[in-house]
PDB file of N, CA and C in Angstrom:
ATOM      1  N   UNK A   1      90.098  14.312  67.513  1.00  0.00           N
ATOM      2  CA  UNK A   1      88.968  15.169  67.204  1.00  0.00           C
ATOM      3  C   UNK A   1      88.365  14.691  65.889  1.00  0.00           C
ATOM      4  N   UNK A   2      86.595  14.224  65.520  1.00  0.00           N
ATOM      5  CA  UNK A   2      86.328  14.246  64.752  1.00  0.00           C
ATOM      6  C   UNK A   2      85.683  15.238  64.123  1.00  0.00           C
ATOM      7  N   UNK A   3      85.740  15.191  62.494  1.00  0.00           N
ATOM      8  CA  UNK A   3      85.036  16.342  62.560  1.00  0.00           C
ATOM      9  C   UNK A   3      84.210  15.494  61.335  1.00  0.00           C
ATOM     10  N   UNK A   4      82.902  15.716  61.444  1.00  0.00           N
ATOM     11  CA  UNK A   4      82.065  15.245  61.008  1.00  0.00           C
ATOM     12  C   UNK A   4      81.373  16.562  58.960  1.00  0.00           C
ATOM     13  N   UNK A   5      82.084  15.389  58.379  1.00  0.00           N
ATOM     14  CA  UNK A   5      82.057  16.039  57.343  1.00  0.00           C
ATOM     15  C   UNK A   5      80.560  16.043  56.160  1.00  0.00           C
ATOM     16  N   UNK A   6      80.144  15.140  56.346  1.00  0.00           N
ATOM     17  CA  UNK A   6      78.694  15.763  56.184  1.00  0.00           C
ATOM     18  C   UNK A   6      77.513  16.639  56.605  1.00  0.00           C
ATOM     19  N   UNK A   7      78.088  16.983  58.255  1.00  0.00           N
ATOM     20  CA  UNK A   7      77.088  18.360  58.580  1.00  0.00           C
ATOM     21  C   UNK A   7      77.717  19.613  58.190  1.00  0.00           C
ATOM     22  N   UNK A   8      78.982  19.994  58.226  1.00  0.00           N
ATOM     23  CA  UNK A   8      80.154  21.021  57.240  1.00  0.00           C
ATOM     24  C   UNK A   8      79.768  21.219  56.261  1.00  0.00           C
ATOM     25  N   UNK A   9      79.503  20.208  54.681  1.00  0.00           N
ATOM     26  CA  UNK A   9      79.215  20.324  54.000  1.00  0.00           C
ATOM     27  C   UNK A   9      77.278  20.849  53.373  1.00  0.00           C
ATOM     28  N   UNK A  10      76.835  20.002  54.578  1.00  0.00           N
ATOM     29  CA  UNK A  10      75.141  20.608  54.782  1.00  0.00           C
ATOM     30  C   UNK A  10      75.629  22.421  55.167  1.00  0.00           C
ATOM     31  N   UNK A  11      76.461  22.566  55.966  1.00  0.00           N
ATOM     32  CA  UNK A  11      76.396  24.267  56.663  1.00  0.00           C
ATOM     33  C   UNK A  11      76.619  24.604  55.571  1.00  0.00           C
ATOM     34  N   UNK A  12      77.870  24.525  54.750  1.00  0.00           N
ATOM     35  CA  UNK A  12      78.831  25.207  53.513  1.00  0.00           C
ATOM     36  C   UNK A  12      77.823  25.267  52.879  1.00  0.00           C
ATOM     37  N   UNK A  13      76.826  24.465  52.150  1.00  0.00           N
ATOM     38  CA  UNK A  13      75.656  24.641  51.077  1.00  0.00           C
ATOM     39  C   UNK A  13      74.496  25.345  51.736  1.00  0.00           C
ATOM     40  N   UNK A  14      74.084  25.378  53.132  1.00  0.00           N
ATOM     41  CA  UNK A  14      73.236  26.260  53.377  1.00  0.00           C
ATOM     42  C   UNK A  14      73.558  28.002  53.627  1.00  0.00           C
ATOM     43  N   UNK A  15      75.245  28.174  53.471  1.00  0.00           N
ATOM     44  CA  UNK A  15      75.679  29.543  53.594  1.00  0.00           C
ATOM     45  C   UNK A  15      75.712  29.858  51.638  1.00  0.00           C
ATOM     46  N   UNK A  16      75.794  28.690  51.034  1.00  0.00           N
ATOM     47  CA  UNK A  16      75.760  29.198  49.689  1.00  0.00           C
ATOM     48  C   UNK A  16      74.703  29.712  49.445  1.00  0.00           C
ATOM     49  N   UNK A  17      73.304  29.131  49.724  1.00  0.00           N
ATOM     50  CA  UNK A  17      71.789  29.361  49.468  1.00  0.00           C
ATOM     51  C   UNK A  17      71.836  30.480  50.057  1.00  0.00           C
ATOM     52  N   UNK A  18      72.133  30.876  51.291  1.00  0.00           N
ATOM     53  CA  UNK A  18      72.016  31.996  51.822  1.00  0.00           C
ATOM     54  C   UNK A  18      72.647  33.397  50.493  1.00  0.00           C
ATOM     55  N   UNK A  19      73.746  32.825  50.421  1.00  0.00           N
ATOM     56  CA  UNK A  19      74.712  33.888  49.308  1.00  0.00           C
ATOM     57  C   UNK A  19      74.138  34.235  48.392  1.00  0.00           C
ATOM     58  N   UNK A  20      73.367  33.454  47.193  1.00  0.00           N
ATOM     59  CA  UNK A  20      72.846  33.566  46.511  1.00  0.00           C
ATOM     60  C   UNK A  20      71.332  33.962  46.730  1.00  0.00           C
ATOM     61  N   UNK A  21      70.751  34.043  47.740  1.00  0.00           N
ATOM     62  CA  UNK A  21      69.383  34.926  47.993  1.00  0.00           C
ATOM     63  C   UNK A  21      69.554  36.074  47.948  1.00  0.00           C
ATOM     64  N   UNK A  22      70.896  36.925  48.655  1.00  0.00           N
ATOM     65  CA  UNK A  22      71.473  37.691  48.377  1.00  0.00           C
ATOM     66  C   UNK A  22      71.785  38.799  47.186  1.00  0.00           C
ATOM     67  N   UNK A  23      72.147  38.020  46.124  1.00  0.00           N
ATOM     68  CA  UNK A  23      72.481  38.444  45.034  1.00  0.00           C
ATOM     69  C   UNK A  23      71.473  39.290  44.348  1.00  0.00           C
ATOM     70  N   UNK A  24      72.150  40.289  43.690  1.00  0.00           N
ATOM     71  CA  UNK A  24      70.893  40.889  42.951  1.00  0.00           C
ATOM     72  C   UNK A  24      70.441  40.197  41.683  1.00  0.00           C
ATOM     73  N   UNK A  25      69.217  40.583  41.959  1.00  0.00           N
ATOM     74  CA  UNK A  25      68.071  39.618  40.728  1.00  0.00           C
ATOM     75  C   UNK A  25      67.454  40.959  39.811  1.00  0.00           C
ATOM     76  N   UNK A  26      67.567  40.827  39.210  1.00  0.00           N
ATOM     77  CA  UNK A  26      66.850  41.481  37.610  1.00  0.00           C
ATOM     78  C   UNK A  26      65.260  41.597  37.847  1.00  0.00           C
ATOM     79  N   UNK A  27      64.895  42.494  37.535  1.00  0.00           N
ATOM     80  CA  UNK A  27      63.106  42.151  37.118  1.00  0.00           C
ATOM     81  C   UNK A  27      63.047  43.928  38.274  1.00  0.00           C
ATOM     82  N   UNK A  28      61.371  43.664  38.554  1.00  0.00           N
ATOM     83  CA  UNK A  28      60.871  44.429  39.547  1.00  0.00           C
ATOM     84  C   UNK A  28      60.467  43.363  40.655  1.00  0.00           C
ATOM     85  N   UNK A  29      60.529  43.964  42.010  1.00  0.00           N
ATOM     86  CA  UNK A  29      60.209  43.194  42.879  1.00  0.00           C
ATOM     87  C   UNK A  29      60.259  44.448  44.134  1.00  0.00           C
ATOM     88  N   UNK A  30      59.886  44.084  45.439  1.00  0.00           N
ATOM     89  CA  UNK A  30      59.855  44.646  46.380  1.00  0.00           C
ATOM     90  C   UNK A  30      60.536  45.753  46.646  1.00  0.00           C
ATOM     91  N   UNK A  31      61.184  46.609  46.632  1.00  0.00           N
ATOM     92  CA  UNK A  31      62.172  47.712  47.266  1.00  0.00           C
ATOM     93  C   UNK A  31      62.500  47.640  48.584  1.00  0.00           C
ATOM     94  N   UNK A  32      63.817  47.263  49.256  1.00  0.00           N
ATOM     95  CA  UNK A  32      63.532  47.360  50.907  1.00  0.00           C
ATOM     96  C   UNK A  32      64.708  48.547  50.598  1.00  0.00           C
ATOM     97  N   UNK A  33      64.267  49.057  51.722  1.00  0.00           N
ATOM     98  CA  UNK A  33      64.543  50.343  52.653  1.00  0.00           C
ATOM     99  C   UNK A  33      66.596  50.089  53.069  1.00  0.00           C
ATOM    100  N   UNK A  34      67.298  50.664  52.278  1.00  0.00           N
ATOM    101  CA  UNK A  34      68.376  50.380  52.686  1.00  0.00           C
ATOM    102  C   UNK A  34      68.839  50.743  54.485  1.00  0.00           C
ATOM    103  N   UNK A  35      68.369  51.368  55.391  1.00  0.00           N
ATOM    104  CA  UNK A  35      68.314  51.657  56.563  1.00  0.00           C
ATOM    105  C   UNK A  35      67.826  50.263  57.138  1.00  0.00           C
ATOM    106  N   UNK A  36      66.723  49.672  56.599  1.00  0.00           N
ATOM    107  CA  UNK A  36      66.264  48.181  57.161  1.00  0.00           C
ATOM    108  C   UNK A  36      67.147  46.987  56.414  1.00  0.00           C
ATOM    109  N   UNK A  37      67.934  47.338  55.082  1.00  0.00           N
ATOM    110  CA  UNK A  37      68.627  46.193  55.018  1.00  0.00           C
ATOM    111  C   UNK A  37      69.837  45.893  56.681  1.00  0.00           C
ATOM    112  N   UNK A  38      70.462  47.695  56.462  1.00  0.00           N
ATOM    113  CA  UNK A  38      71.452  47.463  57.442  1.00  0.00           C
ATOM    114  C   UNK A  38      71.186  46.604  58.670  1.00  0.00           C
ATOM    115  N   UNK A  39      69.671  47.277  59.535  1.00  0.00           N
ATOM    116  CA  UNK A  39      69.620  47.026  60.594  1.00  0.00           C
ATOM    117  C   UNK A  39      69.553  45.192  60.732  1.00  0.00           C
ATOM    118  N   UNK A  40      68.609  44.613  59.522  1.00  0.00           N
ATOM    119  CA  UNK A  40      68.976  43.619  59.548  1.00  0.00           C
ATOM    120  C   UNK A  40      70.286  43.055  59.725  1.00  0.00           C
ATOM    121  N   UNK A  41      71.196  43.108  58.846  1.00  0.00           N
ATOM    122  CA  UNK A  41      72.581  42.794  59.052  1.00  0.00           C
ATOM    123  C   UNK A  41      72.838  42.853  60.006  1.00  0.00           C
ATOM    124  N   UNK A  42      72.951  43.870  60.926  1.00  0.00           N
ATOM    125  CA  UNK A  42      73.533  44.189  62.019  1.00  0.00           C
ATOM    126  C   UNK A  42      72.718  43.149  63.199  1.00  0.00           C
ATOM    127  N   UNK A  43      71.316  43.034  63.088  1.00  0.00           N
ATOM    128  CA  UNK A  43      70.850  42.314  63.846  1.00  0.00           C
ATOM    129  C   UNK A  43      71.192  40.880  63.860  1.00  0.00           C
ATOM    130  N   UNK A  44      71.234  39.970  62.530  1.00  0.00           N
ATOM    131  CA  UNK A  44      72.267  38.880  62.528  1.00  0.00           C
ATOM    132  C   UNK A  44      73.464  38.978  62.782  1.00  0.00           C
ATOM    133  N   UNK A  45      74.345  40.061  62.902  1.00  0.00           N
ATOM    134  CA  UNK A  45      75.661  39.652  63.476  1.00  0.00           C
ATOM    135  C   UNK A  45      75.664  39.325  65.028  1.00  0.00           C
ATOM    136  N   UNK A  46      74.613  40.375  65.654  1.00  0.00           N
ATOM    137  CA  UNK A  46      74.574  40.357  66.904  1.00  0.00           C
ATOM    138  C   UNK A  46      73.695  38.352  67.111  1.00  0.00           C
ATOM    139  N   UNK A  47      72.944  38.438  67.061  1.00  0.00           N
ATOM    140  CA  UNK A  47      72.329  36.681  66.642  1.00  0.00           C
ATOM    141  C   UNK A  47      73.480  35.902  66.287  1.00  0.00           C
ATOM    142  N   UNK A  48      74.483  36.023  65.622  1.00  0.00           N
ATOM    143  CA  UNK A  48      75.405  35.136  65.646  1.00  0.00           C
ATOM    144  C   UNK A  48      76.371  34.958  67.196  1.00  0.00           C
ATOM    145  N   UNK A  49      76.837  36.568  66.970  1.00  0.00           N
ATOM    146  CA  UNK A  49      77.696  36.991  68.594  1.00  0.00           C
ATOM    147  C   UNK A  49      77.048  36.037  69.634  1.00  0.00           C
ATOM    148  N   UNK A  50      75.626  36.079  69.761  1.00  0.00           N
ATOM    149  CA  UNK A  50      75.016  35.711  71.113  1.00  0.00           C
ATOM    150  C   UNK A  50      75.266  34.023  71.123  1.00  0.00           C
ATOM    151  N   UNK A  51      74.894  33.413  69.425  1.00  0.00           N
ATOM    152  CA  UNK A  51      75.087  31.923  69.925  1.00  0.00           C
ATOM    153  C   UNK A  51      76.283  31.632  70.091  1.00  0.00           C
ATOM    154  N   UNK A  52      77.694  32.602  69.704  1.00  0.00           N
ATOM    155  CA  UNK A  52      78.733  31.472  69.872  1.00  0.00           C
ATOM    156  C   UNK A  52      78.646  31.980  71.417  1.00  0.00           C
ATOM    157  N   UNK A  53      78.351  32.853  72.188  1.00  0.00           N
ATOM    158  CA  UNK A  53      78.669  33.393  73.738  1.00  0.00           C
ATOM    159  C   UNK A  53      77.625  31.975  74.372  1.00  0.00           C
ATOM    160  N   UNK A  54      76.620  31.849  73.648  1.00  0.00           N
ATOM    161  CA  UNK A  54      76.056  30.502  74.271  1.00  0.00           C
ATOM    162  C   UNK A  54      76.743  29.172  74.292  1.00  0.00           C
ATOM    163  N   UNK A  55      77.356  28.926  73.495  1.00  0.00           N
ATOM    164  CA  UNK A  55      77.848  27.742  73.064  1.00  0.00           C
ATOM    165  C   UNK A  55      79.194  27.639  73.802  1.00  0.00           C
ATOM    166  N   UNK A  56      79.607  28.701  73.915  1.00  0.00           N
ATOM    167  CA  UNK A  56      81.007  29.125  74.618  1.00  0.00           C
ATOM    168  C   UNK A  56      80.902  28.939  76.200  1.00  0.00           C
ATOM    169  N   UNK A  57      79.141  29.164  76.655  1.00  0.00           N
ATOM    170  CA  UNK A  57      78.921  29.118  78.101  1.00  0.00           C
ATOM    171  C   UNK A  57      78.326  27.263  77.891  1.00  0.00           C
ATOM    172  N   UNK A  58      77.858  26.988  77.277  1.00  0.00           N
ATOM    173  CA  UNK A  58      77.912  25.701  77.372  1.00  0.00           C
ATOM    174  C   UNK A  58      78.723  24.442  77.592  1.00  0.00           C
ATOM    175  N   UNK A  59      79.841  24.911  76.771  1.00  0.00           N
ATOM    176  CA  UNK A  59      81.266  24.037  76.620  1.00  0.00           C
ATOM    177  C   UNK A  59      81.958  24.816  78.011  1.00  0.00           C
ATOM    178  N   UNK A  60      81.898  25.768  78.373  1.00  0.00           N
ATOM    179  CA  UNK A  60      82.562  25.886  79.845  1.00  0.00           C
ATOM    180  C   UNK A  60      82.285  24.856  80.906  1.00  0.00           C
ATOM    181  N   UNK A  61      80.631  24.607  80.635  1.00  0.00           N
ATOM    182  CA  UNK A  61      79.980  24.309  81.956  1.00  0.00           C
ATOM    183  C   UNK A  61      79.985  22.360  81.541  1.00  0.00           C
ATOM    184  N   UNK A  62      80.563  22.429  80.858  1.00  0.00           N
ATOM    185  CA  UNK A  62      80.456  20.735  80.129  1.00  0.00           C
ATOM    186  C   UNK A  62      79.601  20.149  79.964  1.00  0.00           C
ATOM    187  N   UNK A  63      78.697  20.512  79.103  1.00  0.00           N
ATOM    188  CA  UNK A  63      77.974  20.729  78.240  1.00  0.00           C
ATOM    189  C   UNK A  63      78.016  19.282  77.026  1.00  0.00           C
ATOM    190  N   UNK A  64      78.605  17.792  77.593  1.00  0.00           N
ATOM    191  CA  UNK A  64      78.745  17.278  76.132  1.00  0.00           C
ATOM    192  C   UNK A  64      78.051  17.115  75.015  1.00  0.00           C
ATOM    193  N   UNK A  65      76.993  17.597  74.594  1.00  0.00           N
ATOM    194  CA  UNK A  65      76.422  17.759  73.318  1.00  0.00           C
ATOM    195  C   UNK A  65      77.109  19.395  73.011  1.00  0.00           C
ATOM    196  N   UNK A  66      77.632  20.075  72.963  1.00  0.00           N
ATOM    197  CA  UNK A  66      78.907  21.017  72.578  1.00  0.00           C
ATOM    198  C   UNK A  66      80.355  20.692  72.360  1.00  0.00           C
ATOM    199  N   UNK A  67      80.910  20.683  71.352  1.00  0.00           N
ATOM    200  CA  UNK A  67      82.120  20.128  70.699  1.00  0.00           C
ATOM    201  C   UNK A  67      82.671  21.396  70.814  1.00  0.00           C
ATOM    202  N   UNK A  68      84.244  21.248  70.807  1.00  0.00           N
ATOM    203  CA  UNK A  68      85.246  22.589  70.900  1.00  0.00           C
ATOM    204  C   UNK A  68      85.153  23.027  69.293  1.00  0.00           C
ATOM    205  N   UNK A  69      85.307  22.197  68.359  1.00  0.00           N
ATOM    206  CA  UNK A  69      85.054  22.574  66.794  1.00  0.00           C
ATOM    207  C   UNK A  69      84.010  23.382  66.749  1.00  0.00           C
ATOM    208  N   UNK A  70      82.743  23.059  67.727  1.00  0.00           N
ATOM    209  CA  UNK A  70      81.256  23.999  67.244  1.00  0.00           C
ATOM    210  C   UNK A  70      81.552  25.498  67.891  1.00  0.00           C
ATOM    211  N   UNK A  71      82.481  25.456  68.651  1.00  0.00           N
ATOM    212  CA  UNK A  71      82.669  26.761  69.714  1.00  0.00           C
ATOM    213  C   UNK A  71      83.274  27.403  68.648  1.00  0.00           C
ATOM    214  N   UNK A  72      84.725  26.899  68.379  1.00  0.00           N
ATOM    215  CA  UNK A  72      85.721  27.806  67.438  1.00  0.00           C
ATOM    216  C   UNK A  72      85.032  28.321  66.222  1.00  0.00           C
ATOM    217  N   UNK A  73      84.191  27.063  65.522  1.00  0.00           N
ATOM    218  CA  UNK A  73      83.468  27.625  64.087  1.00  0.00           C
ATOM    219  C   UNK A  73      82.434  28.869  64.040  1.00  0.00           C
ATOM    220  N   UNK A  74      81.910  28.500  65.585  1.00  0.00           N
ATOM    221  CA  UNK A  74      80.713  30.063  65.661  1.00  0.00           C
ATOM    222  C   UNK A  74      81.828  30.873  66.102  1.00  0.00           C
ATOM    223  N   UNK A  75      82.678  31.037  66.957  1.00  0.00           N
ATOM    224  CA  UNK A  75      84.025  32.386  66.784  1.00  0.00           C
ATOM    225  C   UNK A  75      83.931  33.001  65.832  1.00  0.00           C
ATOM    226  N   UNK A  76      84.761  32.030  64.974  1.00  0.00           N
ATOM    227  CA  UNK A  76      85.388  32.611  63.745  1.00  0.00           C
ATOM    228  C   UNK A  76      83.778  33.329  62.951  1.00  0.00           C
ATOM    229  N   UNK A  77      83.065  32.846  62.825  1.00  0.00           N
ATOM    230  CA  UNK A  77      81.878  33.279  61.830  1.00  0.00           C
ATOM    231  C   UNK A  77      81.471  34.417  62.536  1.00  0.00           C
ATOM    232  N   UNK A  78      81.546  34.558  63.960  1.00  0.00           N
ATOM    233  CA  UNK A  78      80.502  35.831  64.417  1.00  0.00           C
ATOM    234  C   UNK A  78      81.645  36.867  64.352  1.00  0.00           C
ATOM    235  N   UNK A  79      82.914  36.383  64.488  1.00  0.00           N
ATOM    236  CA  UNK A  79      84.347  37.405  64.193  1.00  0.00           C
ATOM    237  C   UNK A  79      84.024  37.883  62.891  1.00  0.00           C
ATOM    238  N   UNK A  80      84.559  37.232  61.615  1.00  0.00           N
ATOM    239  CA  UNK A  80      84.380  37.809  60.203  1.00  0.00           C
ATOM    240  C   UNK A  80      83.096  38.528  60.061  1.00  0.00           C
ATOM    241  N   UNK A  81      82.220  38.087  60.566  1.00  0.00           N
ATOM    242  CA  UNK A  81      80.435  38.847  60.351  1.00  0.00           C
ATOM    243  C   UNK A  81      81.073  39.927  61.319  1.00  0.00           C
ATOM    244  N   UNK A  82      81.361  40.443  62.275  1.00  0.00           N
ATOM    245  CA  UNK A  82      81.511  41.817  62.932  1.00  0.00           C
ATOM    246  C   UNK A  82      82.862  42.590  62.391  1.00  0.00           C
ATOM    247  N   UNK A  83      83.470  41.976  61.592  1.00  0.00           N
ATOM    248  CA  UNK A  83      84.948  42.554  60.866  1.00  0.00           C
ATOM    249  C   UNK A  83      84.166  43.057  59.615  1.00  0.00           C
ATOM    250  N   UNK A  84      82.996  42.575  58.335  1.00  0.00           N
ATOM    251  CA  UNK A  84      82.619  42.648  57.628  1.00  0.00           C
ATOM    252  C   UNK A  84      81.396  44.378  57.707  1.00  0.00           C
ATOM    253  N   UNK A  85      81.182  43.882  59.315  1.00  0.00           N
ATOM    254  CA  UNK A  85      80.125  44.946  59.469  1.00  0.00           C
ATOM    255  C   UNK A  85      81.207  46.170  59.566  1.00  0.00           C
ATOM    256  N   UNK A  86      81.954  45.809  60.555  1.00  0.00           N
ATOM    257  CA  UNK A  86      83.242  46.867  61.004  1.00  0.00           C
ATOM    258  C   UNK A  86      83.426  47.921  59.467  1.00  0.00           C
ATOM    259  N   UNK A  87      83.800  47.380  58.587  1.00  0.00           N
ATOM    260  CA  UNK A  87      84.662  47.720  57.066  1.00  0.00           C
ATOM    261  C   UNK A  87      83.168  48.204  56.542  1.00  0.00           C
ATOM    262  N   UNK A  88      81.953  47.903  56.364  1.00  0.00           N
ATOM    263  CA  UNK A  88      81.017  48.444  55.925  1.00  0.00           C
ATOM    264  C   UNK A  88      80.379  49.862  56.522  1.00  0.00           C
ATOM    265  N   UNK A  89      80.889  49.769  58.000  1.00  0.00           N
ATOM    266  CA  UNK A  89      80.722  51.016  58.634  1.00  0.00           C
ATOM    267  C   UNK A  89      81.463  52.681  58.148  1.00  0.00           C
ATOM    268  N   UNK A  90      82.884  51.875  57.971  1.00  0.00           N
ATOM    269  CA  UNK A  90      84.345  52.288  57.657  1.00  0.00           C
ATOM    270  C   UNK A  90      84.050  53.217  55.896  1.00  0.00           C
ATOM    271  N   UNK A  91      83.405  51.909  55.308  1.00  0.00           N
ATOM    272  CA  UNK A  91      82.931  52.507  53.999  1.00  0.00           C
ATOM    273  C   UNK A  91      81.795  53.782  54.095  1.00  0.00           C
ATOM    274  N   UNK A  92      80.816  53.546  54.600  1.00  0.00           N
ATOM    275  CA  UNK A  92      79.532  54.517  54.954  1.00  0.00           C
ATOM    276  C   UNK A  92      80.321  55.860  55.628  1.00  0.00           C
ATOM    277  N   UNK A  93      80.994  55.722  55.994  1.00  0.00           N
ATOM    278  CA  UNK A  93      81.536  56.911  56.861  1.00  0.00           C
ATOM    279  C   UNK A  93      82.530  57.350  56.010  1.00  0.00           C
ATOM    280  N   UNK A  94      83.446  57.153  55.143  1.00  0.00           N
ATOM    281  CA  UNK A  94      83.856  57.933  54.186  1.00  0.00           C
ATOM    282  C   UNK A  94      83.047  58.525  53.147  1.00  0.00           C
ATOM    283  N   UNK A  95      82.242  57.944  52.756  1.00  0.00           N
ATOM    284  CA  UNK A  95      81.230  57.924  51.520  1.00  0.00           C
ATOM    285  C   UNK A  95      80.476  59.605  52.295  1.00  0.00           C
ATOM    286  N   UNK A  96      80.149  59.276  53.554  1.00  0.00           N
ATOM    287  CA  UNK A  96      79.441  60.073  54.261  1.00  0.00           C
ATOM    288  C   UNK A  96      80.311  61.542  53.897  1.00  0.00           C
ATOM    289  N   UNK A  97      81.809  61.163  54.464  1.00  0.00           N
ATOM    290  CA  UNK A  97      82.841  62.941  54.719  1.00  0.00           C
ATOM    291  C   UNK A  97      82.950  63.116  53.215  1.00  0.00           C
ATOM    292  N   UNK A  98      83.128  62.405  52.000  1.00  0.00           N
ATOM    293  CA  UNK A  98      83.150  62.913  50.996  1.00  0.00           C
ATOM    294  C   UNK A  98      82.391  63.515  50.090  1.00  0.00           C
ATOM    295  N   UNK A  99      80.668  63.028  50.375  1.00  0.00           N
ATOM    296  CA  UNK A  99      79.777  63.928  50.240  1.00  0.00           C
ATOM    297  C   UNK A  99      79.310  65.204  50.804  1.00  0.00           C
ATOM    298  N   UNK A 100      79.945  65.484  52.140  1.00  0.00           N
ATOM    299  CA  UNK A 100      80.052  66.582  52.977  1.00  0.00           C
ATOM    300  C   UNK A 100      80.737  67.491  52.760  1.00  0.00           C
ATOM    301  N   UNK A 101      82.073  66.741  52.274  1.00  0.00           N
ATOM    302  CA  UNK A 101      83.095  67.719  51.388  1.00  0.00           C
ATOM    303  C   UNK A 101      82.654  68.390  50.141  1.00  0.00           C
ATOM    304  N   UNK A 102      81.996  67.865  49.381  1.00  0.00           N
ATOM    305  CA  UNK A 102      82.027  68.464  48.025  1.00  0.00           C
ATOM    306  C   UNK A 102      81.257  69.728  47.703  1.00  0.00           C
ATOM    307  N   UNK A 103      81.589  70.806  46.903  1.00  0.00           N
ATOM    308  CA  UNK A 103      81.884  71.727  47.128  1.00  0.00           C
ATOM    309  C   UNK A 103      79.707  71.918  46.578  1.00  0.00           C
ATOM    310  N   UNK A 104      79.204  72.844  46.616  1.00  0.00           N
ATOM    311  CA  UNK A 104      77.855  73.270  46.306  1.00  0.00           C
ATOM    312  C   UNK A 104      77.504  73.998  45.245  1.00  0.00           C
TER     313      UNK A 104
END
């Protein structure tokens, strides 16, 4: 199996750029709607889910421009992105009963 270490390293630096767009920035600028950050999120996890289910139906059907490395790597990424959403849900929903709880 090769694994071709200059497109890895192109992905790894384009998930950094991604990370750092992310980050909060200082100043004034736009306000988005925390209800539309989520849905975003949620809409890229599902966009991830769908390409590895593509890539996964590709490499079934033998597909050779699909590598078993490209199958496993979109797994794992659309896994952690729906484990990440999972635990952010997990958070919102306590946050939620403990403001419900508190007394008036």
């Amino acid at each position: 199996m090769e694994i071709k270490a200059a497109a890895l390293l192109a992905e790894m630096q384009s998930m950094q750029g991604e990370a750092q767009n992310l980050a909060p920035v200082q100043g004034t600028g736009p306000r988005q709607d925390f209800a539309e950050l989520l849905g975003q999120a949620v809409n890229k996890v599902n966009g991830l889910q769908q390409t590895t289910n593509e890539l996964r139906t590709r490499f079934e059907l033998g597909d050779e421009s699909v590598g078993l490395e490209q199958v496993m790597i979109s797994a794992q990424k659309s896994s952690i992105a729906f484990e990440a959403t999972v635990q952010v849900r997990n958070k919102l929903v306590d946050a939620y009963k403990t403001i419900m709880n508190m007394p008036v």
